[in-house]
N, C-alpha and C. Protein backbone atom coordinates (compact mmCIF):
# COMPACT_ATOMS: atom_id res chain seq x y z
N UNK A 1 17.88 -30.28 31.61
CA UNK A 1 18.46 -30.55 30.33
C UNK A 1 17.42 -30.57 29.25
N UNK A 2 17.08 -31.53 29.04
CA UNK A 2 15.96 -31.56 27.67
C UNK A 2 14.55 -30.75 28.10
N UNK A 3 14.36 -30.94 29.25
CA UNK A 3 12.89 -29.96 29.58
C UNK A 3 13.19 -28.47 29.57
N UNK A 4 14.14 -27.92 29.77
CA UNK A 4 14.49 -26.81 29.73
C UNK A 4 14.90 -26.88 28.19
N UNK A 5 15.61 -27.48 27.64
CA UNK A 5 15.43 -27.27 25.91
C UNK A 5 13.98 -27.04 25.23
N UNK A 6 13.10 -28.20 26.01
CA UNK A 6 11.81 -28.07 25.17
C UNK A 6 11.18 -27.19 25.46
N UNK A 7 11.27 -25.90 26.78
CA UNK A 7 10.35 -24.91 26.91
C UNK A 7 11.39 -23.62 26.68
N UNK A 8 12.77 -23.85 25.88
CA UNK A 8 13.12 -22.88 25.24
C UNK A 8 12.67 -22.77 23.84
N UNK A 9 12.57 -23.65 23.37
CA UNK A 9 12.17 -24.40 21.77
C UNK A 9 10.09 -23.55 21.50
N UNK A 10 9.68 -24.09 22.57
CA UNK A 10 8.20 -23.62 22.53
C UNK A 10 8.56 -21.90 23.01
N UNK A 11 9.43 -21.48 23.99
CA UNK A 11 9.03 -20.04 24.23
C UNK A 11 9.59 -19.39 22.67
N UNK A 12 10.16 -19.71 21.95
CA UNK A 12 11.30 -19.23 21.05
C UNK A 12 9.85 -18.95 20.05
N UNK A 13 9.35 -20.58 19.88
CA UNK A 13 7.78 -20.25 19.34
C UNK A 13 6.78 -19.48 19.18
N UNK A 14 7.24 -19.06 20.48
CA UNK A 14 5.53 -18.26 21.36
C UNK A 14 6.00 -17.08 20.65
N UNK A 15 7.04 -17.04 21.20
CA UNK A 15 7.59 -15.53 20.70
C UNK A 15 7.38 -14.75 19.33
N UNK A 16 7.93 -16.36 18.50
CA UNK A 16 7.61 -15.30 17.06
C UNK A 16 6.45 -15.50 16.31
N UNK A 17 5.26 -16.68 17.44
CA UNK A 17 3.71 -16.53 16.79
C UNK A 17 3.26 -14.57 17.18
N UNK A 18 3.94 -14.63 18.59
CA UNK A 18 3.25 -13.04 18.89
C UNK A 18 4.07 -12.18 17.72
N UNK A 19 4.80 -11.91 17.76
CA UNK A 19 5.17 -11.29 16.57
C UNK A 19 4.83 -11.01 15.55
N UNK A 20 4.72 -12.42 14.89
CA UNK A 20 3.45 -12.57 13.44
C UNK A 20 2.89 -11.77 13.73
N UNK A 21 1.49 -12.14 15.00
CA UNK A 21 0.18 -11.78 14.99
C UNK A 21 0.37 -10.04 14.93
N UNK A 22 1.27 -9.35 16.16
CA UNK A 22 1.61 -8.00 16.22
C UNK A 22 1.75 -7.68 14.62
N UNK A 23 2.43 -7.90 13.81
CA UNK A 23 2.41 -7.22 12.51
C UNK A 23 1.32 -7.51 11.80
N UNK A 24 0.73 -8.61 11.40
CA UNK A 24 -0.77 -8.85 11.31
C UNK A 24 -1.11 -7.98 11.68
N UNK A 25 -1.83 -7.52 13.10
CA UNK A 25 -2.40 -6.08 12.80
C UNK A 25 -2.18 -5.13 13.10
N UNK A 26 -0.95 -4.44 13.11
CA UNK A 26 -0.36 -3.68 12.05
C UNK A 26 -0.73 -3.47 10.96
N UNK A 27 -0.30 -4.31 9.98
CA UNK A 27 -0.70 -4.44 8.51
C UNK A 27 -1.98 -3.98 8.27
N UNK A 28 -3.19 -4.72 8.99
CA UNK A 28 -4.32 -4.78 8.90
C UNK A 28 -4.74 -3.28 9.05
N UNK A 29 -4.27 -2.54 10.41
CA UNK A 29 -4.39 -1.25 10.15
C UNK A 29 -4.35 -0.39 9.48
N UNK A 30 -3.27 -0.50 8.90
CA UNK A 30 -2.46 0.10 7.60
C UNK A 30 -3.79 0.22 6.20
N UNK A 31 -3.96 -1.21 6.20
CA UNK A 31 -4.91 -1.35 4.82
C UNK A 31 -6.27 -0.82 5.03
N UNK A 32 -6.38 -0.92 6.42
CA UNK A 32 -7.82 -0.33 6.51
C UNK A 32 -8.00 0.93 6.51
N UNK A 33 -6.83 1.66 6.52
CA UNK A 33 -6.84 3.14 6.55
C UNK A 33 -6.80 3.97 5.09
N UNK A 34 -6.54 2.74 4.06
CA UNK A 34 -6.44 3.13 3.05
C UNK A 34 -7.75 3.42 1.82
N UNK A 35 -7.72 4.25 1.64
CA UNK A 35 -9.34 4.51 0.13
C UNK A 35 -9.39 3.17 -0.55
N UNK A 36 -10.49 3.28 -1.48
CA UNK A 36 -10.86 1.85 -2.16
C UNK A 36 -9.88 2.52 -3.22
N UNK A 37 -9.58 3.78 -3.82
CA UNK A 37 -8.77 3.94 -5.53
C UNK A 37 -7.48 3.33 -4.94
N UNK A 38 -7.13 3.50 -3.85
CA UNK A 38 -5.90 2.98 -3.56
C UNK A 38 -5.38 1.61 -3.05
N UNK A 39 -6.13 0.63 -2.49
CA UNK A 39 -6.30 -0.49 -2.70
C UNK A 39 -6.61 -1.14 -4.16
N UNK A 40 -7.14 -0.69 -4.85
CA UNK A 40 -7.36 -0.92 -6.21
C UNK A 40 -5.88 -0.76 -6.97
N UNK A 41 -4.89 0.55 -6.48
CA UNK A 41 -3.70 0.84 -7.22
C UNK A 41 -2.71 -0.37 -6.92
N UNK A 42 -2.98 -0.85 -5.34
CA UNK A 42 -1.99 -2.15 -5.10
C UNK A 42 -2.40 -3.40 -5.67
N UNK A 43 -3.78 -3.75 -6.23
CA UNK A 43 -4.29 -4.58 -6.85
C UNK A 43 -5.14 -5.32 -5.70
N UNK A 44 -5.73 -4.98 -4.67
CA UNK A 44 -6.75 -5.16 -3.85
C UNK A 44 -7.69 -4.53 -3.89
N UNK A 45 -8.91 -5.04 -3.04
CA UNK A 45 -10.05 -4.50 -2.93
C UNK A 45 -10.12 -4.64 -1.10
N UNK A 46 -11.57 -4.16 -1.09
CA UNK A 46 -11.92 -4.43 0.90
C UNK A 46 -11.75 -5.86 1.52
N UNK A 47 -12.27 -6.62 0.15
CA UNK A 47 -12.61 -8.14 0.27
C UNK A 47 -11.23 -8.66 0.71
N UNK A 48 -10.33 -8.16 0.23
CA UNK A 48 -8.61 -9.21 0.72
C UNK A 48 -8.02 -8.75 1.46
N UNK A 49 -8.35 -7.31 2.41
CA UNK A 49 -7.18 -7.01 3.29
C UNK A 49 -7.20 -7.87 4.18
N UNK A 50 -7.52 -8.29 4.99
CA UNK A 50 -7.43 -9.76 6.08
C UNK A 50 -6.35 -10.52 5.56
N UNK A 51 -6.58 -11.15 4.29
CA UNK A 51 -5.75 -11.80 3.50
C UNK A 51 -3.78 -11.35 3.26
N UNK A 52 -4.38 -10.25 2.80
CA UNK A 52 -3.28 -9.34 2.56
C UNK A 52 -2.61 -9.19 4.12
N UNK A 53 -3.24 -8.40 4.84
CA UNK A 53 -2.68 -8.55 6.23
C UNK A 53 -1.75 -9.68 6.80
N UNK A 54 -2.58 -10.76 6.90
CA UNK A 54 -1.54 -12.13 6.83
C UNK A 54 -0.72 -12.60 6.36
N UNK A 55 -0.48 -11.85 5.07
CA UNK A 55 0.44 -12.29 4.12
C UNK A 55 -0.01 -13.19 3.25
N UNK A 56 -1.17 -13.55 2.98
CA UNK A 56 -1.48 -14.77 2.15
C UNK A 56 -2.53 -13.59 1.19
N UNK A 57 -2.60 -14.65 0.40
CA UNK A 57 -3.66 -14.08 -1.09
C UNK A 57 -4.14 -16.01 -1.64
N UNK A 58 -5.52 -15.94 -1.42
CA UNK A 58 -5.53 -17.07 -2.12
C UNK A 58 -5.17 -17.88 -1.50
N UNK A 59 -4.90 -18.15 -0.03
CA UNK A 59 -4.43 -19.15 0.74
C UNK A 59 -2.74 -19.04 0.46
N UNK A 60 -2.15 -18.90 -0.26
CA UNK A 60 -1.03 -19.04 -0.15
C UNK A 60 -0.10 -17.58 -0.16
N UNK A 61 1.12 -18.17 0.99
CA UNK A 61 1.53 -17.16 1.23
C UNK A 61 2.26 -16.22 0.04
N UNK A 62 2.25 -15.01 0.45
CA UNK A 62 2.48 -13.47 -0.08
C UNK A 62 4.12 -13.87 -0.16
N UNK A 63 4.59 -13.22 -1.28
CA UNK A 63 6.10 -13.00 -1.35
C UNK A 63 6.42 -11.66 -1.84
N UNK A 64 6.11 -10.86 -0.89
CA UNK A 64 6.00 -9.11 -0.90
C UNK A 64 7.16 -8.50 -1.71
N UNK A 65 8.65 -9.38 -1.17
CA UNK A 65 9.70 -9.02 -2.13
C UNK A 65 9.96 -9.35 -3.80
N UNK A 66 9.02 -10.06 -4.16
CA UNK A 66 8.67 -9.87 -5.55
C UNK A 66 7.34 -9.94 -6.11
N UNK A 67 7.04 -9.33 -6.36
CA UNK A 67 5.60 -9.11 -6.89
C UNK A 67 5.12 -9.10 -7.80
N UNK A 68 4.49 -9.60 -8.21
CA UNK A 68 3.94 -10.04 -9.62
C UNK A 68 3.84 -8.27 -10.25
N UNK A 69 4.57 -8.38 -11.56
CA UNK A 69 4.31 -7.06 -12.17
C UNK A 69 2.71 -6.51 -12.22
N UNK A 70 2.40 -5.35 -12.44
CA UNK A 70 1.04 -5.45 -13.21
C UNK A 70 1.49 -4.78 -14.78
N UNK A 71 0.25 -4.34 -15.25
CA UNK A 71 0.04 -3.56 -16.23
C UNK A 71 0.14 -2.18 -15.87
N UNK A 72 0.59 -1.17 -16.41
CA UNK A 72 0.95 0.22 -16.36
C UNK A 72 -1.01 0.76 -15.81
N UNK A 73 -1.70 0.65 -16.93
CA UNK A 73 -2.93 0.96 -17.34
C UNK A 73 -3.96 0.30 -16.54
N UNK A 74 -3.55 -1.18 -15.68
CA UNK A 74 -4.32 -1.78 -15.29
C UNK A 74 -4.65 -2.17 -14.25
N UNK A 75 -5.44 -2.61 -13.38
CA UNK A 75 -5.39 -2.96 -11.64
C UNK A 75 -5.39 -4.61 -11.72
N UNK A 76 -5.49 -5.30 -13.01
CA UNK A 76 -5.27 -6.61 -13.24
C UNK A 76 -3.49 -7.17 -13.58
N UNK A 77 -3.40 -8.01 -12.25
CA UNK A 77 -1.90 -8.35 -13.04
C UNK A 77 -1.67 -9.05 -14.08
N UNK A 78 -0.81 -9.35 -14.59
CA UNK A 78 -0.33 -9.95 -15.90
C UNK A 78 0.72 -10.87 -15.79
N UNK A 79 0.94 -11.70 -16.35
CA UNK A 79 1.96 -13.13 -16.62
C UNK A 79 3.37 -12.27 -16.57
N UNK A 80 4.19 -12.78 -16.22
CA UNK A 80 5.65 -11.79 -15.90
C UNK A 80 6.45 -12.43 -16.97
């Protein structure tokens, strides 16, 4: 009963830490395959793909589905 709850509860866990990590690098791949003009066009450099990979910027997590606008002209974002 409950022990079999608690090592469904932790496998359910396990499961979607591996997951994370699997797209982690994924991701990580992805960015590393990419030129510096083009990391620059997403508003990164070499220094944050790790970051980026994880989903975080700045310690806090990434919210990929909205993204801070940038500037047309610029690789600096801007106040939305």
């Amino acid at each position: 009963g409950t022990l079999a709850k608690w090592i469904a509860a932790r496998g359910k866990s396990f499961v979607t830490l591996v997951r994370a990590r699997i797209e982690e690098r994924s991701n990580l791949a992805e960015l590393q395959r990419l030129d510096d003009r083009t990391l620059a066009d997403i508003g990164l450099d070499r220094s944050m793909i790790y970051a980026a990979a994880r989903g975080t910027i700045g310690g806090v997590a990434a919210n990929w589905n909205n993204p801070m606008p940038v500037a047309a002209n610029s690789n600096e974002p801007r106040a939305a």
